[in-house]
Protein backbone atom coordinates (compact mmCIF):
# COMPACT_ATOMS: atom_id res chain seq x y z
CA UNK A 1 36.15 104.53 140.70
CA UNK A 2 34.47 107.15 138.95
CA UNK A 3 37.70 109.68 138.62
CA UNK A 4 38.56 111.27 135.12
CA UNK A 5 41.88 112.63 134.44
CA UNK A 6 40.64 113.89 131.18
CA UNK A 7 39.39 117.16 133.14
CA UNK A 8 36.44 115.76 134.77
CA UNK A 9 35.81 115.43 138.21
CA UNK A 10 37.73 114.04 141.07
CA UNK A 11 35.67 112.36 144.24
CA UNK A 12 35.97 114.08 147.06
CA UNK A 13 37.84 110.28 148.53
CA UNK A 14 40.63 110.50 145.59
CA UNK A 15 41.16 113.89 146.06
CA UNK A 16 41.81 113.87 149.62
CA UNK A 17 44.26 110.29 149.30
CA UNK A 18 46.09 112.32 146.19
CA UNK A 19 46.78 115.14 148.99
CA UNK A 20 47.50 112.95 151.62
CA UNK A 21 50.31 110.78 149.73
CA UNK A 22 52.46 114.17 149.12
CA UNK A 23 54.16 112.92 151.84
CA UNK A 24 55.16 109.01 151.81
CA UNK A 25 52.49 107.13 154.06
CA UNK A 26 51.11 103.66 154.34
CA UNK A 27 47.17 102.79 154.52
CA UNK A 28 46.22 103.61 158.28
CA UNK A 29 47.93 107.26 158.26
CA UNK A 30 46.19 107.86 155.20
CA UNK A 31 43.03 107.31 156.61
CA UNK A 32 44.28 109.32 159.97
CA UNK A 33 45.25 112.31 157.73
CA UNK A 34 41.62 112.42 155.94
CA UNK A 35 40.04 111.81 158.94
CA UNK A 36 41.82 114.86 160.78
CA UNK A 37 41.56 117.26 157.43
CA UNK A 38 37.99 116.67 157.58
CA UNK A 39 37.41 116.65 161.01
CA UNK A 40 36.06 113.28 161.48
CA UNK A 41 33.15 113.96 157.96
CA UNK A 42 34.87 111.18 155.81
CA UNK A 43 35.95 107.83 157.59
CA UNK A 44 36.92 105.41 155.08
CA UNK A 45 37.35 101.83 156.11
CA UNK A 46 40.13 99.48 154.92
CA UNK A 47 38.38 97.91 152.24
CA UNK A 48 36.99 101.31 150.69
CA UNK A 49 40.71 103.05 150.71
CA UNK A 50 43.04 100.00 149.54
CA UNK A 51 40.20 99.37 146.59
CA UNK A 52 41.18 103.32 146.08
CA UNK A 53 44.76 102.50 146.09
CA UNK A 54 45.16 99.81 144.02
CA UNK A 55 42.41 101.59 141.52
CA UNK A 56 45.39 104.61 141.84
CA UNK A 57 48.02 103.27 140.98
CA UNK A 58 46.58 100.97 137.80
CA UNK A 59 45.89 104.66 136.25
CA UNK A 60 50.20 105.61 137.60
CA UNK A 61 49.19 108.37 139.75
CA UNK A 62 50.25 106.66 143.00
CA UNK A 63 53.38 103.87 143.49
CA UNK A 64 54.70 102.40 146.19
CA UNK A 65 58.05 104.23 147.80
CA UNK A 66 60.78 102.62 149.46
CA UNK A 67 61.34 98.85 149.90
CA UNK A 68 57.31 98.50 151.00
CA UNK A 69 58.72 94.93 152.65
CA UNK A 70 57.53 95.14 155.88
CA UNK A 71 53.68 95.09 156.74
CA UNK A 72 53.34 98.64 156.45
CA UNK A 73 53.66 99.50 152.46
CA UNK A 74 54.12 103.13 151.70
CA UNK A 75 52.60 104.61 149.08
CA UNK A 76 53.84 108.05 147.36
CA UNK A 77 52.19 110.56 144.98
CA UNK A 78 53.62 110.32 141.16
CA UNK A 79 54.20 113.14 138.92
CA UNK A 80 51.01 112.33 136.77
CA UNK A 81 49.32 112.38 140.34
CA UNK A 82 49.99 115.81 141.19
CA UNK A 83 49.31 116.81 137.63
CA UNK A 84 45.91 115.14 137.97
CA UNK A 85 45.64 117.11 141.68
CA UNK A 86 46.73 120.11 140.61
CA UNK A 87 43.89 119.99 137.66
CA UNK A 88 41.17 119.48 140.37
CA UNK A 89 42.41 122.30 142.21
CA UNK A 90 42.45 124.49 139.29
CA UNK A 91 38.61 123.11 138.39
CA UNK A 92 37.09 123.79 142.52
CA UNK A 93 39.03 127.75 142.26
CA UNK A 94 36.97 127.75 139.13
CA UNK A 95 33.85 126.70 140.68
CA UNK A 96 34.32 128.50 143.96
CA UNK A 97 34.53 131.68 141.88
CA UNK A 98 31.54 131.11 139.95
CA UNK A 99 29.88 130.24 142.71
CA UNK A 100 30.69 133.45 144.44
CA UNK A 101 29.78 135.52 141.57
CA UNK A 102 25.86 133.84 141.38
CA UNK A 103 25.56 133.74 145.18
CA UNK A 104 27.90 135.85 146.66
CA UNK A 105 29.91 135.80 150.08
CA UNK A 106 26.77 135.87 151.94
């Protein structure tokens, strides 16, 4: 995973999951909730998003929440998370108004 939390940039994949777990939800309704927000664009399969998850929570921006001992595991963003979330939002407003600036609203 190719994510720095040192102020580089997020992919577009970790950013969305990040969003998605702001709210507790296990594997399939994360990949419903990118899925709607991005009207069908990404897809991820299983393998692709649980490589995502585990790779999240190594670096402590994800966990588990609740019991997780059913089937279903839940996952839940963690306070480093949305630090790390809020940074990329900060670093797209920043590039959206640059962006603006050179090309304009068109």
């Amino acid at each position: 995973m190719r994510d720095n939390g040192k102020g580089g940039a997020l992919t577009e994949v970790t950013f969305y999951i990040l969003l998605s777990l702001y709210t507790p939800r296990h594997g399939y309704a994360i990949m419903q909730f990118i899925e709607e927000k991005t009207a069908g664009r990404l897809s991820l399969g299983a393998g692709t998003l649980y490589g995502a998850l585990n790779a999240l929570q190594k670096k402590g921006w994800i966990a588990f929440h609740g019991d997780n001992e059913g089937r279903k595991k839940e996952y839940l963003i963690t306070k480093a998370g949305k630090e790390i979330a809020k940074k990329e939002l900060l670093r797209l407003q920043e590039l959206i108004q640059v962006a603006t600036e050179i090309i304009g609203e068109g």
